[in-house]
N, C-alpha and C. Protein backbone atom coordinates (compact mmCIF):
# COMPACT_ATOMS: atom_id res chain seq x y z
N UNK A 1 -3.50 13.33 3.02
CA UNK A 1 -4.47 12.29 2.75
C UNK A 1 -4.61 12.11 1.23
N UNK A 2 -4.79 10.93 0.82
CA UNK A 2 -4.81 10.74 -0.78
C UNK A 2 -6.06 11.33 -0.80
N UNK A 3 -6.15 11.59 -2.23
CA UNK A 3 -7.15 11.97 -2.84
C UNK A 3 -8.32 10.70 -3.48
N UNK A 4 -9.66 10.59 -2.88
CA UNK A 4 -10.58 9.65 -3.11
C UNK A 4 -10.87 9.50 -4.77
N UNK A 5 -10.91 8.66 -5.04
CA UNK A 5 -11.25 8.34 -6.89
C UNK A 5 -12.43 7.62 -6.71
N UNK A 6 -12.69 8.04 -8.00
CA UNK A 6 -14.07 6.72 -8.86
C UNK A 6 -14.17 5.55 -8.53
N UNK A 7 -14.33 4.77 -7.04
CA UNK A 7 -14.54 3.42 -7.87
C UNK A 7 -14.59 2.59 -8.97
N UNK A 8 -13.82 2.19 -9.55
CA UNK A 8 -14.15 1.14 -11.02
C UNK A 8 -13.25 2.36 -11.83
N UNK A 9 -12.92 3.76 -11.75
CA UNK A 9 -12.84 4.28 -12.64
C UNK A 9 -11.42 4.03 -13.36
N UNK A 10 -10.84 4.04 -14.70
CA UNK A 10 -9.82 3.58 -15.37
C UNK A 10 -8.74 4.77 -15.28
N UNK A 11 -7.24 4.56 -14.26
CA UNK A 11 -6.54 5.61 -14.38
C UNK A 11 -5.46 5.16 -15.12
N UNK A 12 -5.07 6.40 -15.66
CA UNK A 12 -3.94 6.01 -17.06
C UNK A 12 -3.42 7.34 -16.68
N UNK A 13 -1.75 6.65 -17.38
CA UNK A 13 -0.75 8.14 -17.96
C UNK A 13 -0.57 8.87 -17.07
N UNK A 14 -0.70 10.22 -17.23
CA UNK A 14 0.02 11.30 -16.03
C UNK A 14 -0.73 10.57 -14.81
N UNK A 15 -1.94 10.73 -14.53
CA UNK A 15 -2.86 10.59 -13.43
C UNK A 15 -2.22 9.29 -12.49
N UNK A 16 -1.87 8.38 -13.32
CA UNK A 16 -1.56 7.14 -12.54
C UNK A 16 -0.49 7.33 -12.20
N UNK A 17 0.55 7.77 -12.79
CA UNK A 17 1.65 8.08 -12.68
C UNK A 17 2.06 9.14 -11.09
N UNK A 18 1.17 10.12 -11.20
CA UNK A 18 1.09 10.90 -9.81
C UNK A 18 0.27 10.05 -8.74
N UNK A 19 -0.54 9.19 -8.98
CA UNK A 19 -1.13 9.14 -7.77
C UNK A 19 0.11 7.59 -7.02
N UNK A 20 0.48 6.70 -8.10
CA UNK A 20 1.65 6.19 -7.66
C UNK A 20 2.53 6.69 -6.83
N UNK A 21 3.29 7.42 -7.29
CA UNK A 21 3.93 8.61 -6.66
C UNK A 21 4.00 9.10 -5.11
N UNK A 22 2.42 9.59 -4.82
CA UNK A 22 1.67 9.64 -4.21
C UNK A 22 2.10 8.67 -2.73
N UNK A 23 1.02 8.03 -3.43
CA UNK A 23 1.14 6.26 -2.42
C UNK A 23 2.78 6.14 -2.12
N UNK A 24 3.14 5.96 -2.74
CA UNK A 24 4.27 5.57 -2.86
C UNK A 24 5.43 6.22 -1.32
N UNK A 25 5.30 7.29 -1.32
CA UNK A 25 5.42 8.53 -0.36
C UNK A 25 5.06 8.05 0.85
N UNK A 26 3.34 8.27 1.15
CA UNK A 26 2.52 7.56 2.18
C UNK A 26 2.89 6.59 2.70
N UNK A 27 3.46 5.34 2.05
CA UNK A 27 3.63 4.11 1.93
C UNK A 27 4.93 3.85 2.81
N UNK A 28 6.12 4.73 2.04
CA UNK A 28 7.69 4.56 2.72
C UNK A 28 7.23 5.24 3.88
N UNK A 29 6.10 6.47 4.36
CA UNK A 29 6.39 7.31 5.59
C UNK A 29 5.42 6.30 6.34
N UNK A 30 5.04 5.00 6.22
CA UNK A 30 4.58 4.77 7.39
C UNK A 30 3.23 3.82 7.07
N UNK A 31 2.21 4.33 6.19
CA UNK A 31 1.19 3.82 5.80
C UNK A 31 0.99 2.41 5.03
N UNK A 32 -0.03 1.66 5.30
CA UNK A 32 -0.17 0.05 4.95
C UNK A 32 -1.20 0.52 4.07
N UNK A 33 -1.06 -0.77 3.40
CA UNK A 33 -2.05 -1.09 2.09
C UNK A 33 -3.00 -0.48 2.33
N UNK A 34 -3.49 -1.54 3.16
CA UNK A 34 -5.10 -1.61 3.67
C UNK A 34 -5.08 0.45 4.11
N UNK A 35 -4.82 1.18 4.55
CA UNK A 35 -4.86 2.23 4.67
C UNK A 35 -5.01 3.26 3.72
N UNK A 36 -4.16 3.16 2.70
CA UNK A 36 -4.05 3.63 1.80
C UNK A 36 -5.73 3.37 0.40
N UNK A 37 -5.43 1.87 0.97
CA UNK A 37 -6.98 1.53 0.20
C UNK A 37 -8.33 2.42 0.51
N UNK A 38 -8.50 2.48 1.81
CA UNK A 38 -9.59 3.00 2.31
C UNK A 38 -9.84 4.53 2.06
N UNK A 39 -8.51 4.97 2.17
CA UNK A 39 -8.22 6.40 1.52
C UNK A 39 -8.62 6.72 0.13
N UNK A 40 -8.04 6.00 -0.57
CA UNK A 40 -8.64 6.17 -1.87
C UNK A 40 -9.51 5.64 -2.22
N UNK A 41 -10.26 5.06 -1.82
CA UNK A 41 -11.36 3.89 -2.39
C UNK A 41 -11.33 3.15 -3.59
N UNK A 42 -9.88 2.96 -3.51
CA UNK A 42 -9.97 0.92 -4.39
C UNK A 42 -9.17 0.44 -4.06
N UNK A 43 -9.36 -1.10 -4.20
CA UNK A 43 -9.24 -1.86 -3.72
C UNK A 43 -7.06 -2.65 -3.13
N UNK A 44 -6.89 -3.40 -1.75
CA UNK A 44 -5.94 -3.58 -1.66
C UNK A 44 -5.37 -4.10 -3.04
N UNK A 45 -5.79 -4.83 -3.62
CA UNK A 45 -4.82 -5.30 -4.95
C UNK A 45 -4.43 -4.75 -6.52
N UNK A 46 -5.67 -3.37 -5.88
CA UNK A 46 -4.87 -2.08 -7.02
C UNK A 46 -3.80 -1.32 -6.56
N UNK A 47 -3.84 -1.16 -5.00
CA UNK A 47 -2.93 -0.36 -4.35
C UNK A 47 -1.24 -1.16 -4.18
N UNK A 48 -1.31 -2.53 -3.93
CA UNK A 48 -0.31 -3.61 -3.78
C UNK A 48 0.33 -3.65 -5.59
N UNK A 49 -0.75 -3.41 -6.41
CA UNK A 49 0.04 -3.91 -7.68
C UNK A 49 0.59 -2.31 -8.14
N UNK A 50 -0.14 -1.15 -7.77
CA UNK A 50 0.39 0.08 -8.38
C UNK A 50 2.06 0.40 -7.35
N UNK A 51 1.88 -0.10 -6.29
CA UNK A 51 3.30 0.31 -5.25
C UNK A 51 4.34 -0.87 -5.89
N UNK A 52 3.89 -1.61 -6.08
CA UNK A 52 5.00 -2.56 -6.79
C UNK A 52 5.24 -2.10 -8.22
N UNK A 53 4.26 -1.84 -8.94
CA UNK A 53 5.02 -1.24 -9.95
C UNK A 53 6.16 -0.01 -10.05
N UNK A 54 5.52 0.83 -8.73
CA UNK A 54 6.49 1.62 -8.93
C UNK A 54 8.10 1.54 -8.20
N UNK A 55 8.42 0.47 -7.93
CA UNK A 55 9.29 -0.15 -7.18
C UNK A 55 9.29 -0.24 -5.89
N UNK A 56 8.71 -0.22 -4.97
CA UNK A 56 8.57 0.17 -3.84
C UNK A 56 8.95 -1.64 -3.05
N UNK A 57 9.90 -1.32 -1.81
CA UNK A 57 10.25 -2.41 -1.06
C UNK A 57 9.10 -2.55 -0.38
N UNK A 58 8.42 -3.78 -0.73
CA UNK A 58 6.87 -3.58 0.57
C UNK A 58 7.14 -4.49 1.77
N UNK A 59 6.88 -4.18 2.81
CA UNK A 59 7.25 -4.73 4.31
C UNK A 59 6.32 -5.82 4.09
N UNK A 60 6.97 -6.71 5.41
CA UNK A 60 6.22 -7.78 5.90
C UNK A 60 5.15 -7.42 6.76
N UNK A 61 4.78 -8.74 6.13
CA UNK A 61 2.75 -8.63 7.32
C UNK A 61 3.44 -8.27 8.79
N UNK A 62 2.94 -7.83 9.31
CA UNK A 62 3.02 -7.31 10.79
C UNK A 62 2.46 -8.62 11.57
N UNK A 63 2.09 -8.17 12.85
CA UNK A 63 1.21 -9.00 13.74
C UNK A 63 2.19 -10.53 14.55
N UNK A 64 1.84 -10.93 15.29
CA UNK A 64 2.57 -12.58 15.67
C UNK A 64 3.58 -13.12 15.19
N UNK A 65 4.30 -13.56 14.92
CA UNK A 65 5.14 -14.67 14.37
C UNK A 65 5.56 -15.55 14.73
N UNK A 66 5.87 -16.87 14.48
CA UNK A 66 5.72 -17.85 15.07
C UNK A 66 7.76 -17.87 14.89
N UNK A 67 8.09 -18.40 15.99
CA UNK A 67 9.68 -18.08 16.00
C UNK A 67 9.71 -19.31 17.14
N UNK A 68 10.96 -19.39 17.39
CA UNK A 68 11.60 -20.19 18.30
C UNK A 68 11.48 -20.17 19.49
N UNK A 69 10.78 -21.23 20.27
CA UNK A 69 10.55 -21.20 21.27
C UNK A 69 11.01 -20.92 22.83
N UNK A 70 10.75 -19.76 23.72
CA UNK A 70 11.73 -19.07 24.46
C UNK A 70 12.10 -20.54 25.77
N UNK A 71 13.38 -20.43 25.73
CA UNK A 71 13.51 -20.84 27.11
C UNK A 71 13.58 -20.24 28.46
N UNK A 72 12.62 -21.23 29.32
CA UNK A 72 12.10 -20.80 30.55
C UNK A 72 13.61 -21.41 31.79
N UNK A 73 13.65 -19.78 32.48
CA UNK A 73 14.46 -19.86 33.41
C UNK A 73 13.77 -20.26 34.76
């Protein structure tokens, strides 16, 4: 489980660097944003911009998709 931070608080240098890392890990084994957010407590668009920085391939939205319509036998 990540480790919970400061709200609002400013991470820099080593710290950011590991908790990237971190996520990053979580992230390829399985875990979504939104998950990861709640874990640490901030927000999806610190967690979306720190996994992209650290290169990370991020999956597509899940859920429905609208695709080609099946034909009925």
């Amino acid at each position: 489980m990540a480790e919970k931070l400061v709200k609002g608080a400013r991470i820099s240098g080593g710290q950011r660097d590991k908790l990237a890392s971190d996520l990053k890990k979580q992230y390829e084994g399985g875990k979504s944003i939104r998950e990861l957010a709640t874990e640490t407590g901030r927000s999806y668009g610190f967690i979306h911009r720190l996994l992209s920085e650290s290169g990370v391939q991020l999956r597509g939205r899940g859920g429905a998709t609208r695709g080609k319509a099946r034909k009925k036998s």
